[in-house]
C-alpha atoms as a PDB file:
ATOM      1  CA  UNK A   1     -48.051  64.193 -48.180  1.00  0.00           C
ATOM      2  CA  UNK A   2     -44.085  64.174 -48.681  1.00  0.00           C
ATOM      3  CA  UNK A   3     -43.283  62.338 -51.452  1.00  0.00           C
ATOM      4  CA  UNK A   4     -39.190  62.047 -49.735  1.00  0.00           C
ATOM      5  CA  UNK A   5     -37.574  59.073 -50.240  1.00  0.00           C
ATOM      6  CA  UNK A   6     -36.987  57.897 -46.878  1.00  0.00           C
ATOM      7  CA  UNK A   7     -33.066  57.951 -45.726  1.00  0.00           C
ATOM      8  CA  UNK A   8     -31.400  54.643 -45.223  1.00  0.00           C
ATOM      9  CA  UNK A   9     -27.560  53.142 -44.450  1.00  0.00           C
ATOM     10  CA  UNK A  10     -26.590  50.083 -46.094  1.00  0.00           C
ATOM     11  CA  UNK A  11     -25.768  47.440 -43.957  1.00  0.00           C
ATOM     12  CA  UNK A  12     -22.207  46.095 -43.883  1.00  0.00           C
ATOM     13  CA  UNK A  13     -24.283  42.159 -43.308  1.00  0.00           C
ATOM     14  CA  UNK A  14     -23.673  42.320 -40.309  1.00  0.00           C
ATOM     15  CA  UNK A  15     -26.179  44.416 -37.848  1.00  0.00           C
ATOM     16  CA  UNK A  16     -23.517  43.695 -34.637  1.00  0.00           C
ATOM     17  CA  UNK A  17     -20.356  45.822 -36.658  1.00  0.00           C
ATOM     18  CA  UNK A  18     -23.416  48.379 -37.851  1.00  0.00           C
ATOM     19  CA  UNK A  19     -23.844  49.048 -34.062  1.00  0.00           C
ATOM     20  CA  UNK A  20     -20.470  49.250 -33.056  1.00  0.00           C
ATOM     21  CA  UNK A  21     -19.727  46.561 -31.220  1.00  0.00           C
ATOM     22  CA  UNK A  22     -16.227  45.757 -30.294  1.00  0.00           C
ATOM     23  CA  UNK A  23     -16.353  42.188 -31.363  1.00  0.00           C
ATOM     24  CA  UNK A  24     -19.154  41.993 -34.164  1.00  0.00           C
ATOM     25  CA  UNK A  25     -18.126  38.644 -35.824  1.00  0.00           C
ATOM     26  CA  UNK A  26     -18.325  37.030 -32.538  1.00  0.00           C
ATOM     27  CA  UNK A  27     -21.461  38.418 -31.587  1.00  0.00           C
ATOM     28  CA  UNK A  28     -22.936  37.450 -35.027  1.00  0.00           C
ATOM     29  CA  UNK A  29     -21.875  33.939 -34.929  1.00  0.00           C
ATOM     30  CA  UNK A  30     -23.584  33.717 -31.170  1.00  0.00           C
ATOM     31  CA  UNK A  31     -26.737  35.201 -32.717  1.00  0.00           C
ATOM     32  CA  UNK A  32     -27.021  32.712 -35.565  1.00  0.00           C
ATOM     33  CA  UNK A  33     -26.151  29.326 -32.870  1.00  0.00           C
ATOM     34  CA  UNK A  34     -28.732  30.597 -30.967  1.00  0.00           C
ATOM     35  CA  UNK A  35     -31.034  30.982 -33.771  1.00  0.00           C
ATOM     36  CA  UNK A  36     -30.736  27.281 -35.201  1.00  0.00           C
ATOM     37  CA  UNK A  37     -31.053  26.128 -31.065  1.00  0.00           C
ATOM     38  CA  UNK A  38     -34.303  28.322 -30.677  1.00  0.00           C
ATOM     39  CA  UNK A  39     -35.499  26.346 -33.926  1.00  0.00           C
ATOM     40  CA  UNK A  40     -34.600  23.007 -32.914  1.00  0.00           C
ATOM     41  CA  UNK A  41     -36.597  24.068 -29.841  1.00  0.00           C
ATOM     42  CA  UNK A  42     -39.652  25.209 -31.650  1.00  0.00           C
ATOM     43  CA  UNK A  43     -39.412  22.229 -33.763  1.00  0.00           C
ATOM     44  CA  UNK A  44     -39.952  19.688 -30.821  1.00  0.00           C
ATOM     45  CA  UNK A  45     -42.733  21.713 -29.243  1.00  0.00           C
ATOM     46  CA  UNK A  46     -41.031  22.016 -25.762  1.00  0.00           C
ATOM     47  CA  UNK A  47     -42.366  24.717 -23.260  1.00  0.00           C
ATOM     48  CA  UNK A  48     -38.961  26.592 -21.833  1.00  0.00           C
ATOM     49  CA  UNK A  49     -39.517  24.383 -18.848  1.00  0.00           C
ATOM     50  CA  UNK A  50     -38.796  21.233 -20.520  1.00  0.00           C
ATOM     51  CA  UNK A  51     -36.205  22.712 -23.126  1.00  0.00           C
ATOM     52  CA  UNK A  52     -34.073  23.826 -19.458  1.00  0.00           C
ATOM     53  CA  UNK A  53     -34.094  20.161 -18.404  1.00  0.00           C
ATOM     54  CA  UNK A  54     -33.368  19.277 -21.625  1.00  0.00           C
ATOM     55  CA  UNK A  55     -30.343  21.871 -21.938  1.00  0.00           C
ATOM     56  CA  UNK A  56     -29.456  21.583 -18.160  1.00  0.00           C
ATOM     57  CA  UNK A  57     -30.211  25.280 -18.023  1.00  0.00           C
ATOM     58  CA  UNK A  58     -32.664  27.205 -15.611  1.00  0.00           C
ATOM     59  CA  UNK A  59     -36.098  28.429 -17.501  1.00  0.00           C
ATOM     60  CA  UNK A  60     -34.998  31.972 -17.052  1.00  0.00           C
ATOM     61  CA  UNK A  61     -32.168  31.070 -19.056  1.00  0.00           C
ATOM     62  CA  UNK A  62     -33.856  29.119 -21.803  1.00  0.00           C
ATOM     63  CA  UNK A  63     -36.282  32.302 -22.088  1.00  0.00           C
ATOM     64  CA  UNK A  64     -33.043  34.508 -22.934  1.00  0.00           C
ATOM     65  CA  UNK A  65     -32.261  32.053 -25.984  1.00  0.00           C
ATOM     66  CA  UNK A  66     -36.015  32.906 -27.245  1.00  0.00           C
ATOM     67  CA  UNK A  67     -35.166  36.123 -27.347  1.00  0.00           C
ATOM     68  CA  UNK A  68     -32.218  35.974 -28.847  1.00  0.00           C
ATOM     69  CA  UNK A  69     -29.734  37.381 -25.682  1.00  0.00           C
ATOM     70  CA  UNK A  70     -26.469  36.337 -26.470  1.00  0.00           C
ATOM     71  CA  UNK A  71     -24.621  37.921 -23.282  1.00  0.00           C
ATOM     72  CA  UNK A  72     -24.116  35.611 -20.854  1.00  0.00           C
ATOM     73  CA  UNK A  73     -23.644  32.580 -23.454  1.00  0.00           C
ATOM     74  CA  UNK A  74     -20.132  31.546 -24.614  1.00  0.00           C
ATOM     75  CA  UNK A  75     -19.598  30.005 -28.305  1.00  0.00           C
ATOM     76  CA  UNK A  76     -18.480  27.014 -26.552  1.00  0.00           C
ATOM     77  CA  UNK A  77     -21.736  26.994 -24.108  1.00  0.00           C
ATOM     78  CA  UNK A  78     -23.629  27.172 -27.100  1.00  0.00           C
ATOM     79  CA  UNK A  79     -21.794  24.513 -29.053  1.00  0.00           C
ATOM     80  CA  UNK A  80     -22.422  22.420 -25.806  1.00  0.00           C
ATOM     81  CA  UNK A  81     -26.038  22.921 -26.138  1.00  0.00           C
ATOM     82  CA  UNK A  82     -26.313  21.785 -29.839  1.00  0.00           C
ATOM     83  CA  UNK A  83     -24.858  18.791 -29.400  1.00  0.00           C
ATOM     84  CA  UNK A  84     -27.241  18.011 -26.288  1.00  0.00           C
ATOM     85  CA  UNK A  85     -29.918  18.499 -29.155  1.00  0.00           C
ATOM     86  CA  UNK A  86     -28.631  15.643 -31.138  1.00  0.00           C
ATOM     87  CA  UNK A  87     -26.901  18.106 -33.233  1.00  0.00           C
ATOM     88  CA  UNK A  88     -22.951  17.701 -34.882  1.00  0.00           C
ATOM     89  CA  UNK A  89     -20.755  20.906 -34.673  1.00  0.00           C
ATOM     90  CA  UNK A  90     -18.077  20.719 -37.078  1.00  0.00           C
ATOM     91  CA  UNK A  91     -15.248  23.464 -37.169  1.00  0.00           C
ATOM     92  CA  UNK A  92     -13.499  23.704 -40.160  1.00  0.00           C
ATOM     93  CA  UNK A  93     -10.221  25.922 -40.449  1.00  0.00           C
ATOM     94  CA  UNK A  94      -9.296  27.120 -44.040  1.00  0.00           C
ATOM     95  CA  UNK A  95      -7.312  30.019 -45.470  1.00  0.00           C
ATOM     96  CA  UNK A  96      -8.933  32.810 -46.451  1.00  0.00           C
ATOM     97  CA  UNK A  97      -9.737  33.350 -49.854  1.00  0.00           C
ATOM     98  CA  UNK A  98      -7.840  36.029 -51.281  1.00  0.00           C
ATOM     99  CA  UNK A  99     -10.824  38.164 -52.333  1.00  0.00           C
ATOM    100  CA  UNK A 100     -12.158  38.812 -48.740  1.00  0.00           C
ATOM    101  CA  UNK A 101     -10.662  41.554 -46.687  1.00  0.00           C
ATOM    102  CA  UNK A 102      -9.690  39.711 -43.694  1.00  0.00           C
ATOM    103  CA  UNK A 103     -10.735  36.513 -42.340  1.00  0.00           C
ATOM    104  CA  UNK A 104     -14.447  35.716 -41.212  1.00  0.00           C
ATOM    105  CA  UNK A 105     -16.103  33.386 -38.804  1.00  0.00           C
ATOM    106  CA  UNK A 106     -19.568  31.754 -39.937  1.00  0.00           C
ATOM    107  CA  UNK A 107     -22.576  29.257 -39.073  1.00  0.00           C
ATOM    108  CA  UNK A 108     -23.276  27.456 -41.774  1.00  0.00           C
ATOM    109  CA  UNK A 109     -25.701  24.816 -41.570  1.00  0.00           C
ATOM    110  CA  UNK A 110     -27.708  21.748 -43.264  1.00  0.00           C
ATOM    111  CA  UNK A 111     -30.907  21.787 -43.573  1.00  0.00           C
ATOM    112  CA  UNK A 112     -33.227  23.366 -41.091  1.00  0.00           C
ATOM    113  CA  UNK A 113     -34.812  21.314 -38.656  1.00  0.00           C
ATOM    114  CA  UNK A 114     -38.280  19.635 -39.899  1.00  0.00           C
ATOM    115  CA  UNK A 115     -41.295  20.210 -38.270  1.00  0.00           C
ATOM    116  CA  UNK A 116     -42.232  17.303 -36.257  1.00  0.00           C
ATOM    117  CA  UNK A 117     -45.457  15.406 -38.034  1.00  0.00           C
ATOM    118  CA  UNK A 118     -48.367  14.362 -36.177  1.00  0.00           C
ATOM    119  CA  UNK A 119     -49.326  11.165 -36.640  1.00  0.00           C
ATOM    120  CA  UNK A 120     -53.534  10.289 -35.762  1.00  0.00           C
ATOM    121  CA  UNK A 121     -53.907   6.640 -35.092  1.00  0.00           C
ATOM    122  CA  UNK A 122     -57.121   5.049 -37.006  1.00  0.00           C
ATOM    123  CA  UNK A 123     -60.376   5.775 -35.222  1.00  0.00           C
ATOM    124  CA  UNK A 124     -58.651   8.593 -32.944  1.00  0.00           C
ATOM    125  CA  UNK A 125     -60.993  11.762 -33.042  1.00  0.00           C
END
C-alpha cells in the first residue's frame, strides 16, 4: 500500500470555469435553474411525460433537464419554465461590491420545494 496523499486542484466554485468553458457564469447559472426545476419536478411526483405537458416541452426534452443538459436551454427558456411551475423569478441588478473581482451572476433561492404529504383518508388501507 502507498500511503500518497492523493493529488487534487482546488476548485475556483465554479466546476464550468474549472473546465474551460468560454462562458462559465452563464453555464453555472443554467445548471442551478435547472436544478431547482428538476426539484420542483421531483417534488410533485410527475413521470417526464406529464412534467412535458406540464412544461409544453417534448419528453425527450424533459429527460435532458433530469440530467442536468443545459445546451439547448436558454436562461430565458428556463425562466419561462419556472414560472409555468408556479414559481416567481425576480432579477435584481446591484453594483458590485467592491471586494469581488468582477461582477457575478447567481440563483439564489427561498426555500426548497416541500415534499408533497400524503394524506390517508380514515378507514383507507
Amino acid at each position: 500500500m502507498s500511503n500518497r496523499t492523493p493529488s487534487f486542484e482546488r476548485s475556483s466554485g465554479n466546476v464550468f470555469a474549472d473546465l474551460g468553458f468560454e462562458h462559465p457564469d452563464e453555464e453555472l447559472v443554467k445548471a442551478q435553474l435547472i436544478l431547482r426545476i428538476v426539484e420542483l419536478l421531483r417534488v410533485r411526483g410527475l413521470t417526464q411525460t406529464a412534467a412535458g405537458l406540464l412544461l409544453g416541452l417534448p419528453q425527450p426534452k424533459v429527460s435532458l433537464l433530469y440530467r442536468g443538459q443545459v445546451a439547448g436551454f436558454s436562461t430565458d427558456r428556463l425562466i419561462r419554465l419556472l414560472n409555468r411551475l408556479d414559481q416567481d423569478v425576480d432579477i435584481v441588478v446591484r453594483a458590485k461590491p467592491t471586494a469581488h473581482r468582477r461582477a457575478r451572476v447567481r440563483v439564489v433561492g427561498t426555500a426548497h420545494p416541500r415534499r408533497r404529504q400524503r394524506r390517508v383518508r380514515a378507514g383507507a388501507t
